[in-house]
Protein backbone atom coordinates (compact mmCIF):
# COMPACT_ATOMS: atom_id res chain seq x y z
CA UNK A 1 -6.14 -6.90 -21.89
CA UNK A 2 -2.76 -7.29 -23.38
CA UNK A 3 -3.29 -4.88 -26.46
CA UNK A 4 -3.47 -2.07 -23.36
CA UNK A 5 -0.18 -2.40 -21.45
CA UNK A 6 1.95 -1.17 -24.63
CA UNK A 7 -0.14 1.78 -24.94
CA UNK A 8 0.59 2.35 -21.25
CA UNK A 9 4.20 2.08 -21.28
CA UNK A 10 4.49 4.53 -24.24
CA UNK A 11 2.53 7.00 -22.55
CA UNK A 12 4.50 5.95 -19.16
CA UNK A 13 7.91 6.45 -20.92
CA UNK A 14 6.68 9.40 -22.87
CA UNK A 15 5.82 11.23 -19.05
CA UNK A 16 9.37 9.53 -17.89
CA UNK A 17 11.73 11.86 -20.11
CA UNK A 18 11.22 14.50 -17.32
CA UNK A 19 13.40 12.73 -14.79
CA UNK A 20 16.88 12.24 -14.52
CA UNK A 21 19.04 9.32 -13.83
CA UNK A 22 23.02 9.35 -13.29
CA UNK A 23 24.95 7.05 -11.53
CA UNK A 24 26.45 8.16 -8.09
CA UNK A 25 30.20 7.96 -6.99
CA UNK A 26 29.14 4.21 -5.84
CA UNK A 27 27.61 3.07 -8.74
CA UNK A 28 24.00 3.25 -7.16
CA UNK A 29 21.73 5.84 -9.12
CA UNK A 30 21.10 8.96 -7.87
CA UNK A 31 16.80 10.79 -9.41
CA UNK A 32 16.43 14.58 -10.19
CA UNK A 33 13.24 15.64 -10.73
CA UNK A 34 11.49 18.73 -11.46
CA UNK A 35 8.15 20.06 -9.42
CA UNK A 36 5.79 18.91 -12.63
CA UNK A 37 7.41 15.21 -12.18
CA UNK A 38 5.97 15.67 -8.00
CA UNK A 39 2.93 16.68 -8.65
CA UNK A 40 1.99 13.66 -10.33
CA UNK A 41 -0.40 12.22 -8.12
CA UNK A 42 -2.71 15.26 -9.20
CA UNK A 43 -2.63 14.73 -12.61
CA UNK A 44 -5.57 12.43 -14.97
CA UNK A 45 -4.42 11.04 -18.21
CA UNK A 46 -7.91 11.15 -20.17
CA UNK A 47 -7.72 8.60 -23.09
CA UNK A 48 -10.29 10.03 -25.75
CA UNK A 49 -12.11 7.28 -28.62
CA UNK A 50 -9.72 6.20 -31.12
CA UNK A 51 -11.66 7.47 -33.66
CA UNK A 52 -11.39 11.14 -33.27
CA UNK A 53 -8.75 13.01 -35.22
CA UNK A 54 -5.50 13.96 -33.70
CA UNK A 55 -6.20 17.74 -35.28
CA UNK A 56 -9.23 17.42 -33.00
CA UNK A 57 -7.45 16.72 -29.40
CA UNK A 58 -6.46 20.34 -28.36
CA UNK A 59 -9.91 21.75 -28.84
CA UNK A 60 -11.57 18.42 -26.91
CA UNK A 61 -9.10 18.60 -24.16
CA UNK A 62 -9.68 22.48 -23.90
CA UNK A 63 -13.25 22.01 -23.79
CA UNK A 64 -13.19 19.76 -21.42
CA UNK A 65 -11.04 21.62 -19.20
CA UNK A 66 -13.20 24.34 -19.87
CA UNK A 67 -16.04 22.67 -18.30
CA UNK A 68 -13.53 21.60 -15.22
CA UNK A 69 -13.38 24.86 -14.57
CA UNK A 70 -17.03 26.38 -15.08
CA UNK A 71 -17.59 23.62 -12.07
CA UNK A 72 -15.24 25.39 -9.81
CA UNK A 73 -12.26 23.72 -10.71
CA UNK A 74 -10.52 26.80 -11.35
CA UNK A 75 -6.98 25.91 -11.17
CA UNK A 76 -7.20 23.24 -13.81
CA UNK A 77 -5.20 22.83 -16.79
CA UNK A 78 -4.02 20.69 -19.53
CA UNK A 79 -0.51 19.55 -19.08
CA UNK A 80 0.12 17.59 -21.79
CA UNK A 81 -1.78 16.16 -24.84
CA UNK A 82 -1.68 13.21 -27.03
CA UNK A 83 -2.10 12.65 -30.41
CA UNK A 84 -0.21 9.79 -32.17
CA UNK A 85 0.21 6.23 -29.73
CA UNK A 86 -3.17 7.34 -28.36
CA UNK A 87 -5.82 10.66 -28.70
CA UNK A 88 -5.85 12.43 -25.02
CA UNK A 89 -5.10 14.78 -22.74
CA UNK A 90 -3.53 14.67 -19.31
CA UNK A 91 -4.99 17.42 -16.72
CA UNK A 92 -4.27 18.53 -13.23
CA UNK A 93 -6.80 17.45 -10.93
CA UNK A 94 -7.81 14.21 -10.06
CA UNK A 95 -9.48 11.36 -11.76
CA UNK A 96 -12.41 11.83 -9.73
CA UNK A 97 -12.70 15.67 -10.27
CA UNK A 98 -12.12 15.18 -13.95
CA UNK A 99 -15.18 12.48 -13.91
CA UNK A 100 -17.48 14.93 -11.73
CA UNK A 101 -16.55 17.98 -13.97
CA UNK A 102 -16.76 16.17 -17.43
CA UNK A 103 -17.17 12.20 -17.10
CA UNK A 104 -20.15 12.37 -19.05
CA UNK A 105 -18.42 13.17 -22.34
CA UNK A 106 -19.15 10.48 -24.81
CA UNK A 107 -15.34 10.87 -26.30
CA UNK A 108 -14.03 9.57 -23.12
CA UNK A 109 -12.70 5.97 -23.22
CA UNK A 110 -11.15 5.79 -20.02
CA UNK A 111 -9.58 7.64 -17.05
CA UNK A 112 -6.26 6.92 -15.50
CA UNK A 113 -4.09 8.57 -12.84
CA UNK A 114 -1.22 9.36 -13.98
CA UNK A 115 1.89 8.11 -12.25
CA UNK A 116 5.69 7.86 -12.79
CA UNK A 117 7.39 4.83 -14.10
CA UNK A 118 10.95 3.76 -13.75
CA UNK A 119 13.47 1.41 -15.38
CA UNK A 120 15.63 -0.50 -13.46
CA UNK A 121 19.55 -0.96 -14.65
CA UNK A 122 20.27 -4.97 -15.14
CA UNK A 123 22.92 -6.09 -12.52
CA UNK A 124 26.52 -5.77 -12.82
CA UNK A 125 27.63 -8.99 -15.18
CA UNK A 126 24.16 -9.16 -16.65
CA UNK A 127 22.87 -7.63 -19.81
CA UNK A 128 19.81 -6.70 -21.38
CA UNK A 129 18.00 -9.36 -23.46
CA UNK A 130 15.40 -11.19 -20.36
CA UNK A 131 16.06 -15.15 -21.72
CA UNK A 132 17.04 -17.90 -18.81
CA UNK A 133 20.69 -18.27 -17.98
């Protein structure tokens, strides 16, 4: 289970580059984010098989979404797809919409909400590195 949480955090820090961090008058951070970065609790990141070319991800993902849509998803969309750290797609509707519509696709390793990840700064005195004292 180990060999999945990098591929998580790159896709997690990949999806993080849309929201902003600055540090307020008192030190304490202050988030900006834009409507795409609040919407993310509609959003399924579809992983697709390994072995399927990255030239081949677009056309899967629009396929798929394709198929969302002939189901009376009609409002669904890729957002964002994936070709290097993993092959995949995220799309705007749910994990269990994206199942219903197009589970059934033998490319599909796995489905996974998508959700926003955050880095927290070390305390004052401390700095990066995570050994003991």
């Amino acid at each position: 289970m180990l060999k999945h949480k990098p591929i998580a955090l790159s896709v997690g820090l990949a999806l993080a580059g849309t929201v902003s961090v600055h540090a307020g008058q008192d030190n304490q951070p202050t988030f900006s984010a834009n409507s795409d970065v609040l919407n993310v609790h509609n959003r399924c990141i579809v992983r697709l098989s390994d072995d399927i070319s990255k030239f081949d991800v677009e056309g899967r993902a629009r396929g798929m979404v394709a198929r969302a849509q002939a189901a009376g998803n009609g409002a669904a969309a890729v957002q964002y797809t994936y070709k290097h750290s993993i092959k995949g797609f995220t799309v705007n509707m749910s994990c269990d919409q994206a199942q219903a519509a197009f589970g059934d696709d033998a490319s599909i390793m796995r489905m996974t909400p998508d959700a926003v990840v955050s880095i927290s700064a070390p305390p004052p005195g401390k700095g990066p590195g995570g050994g003991s004292d």
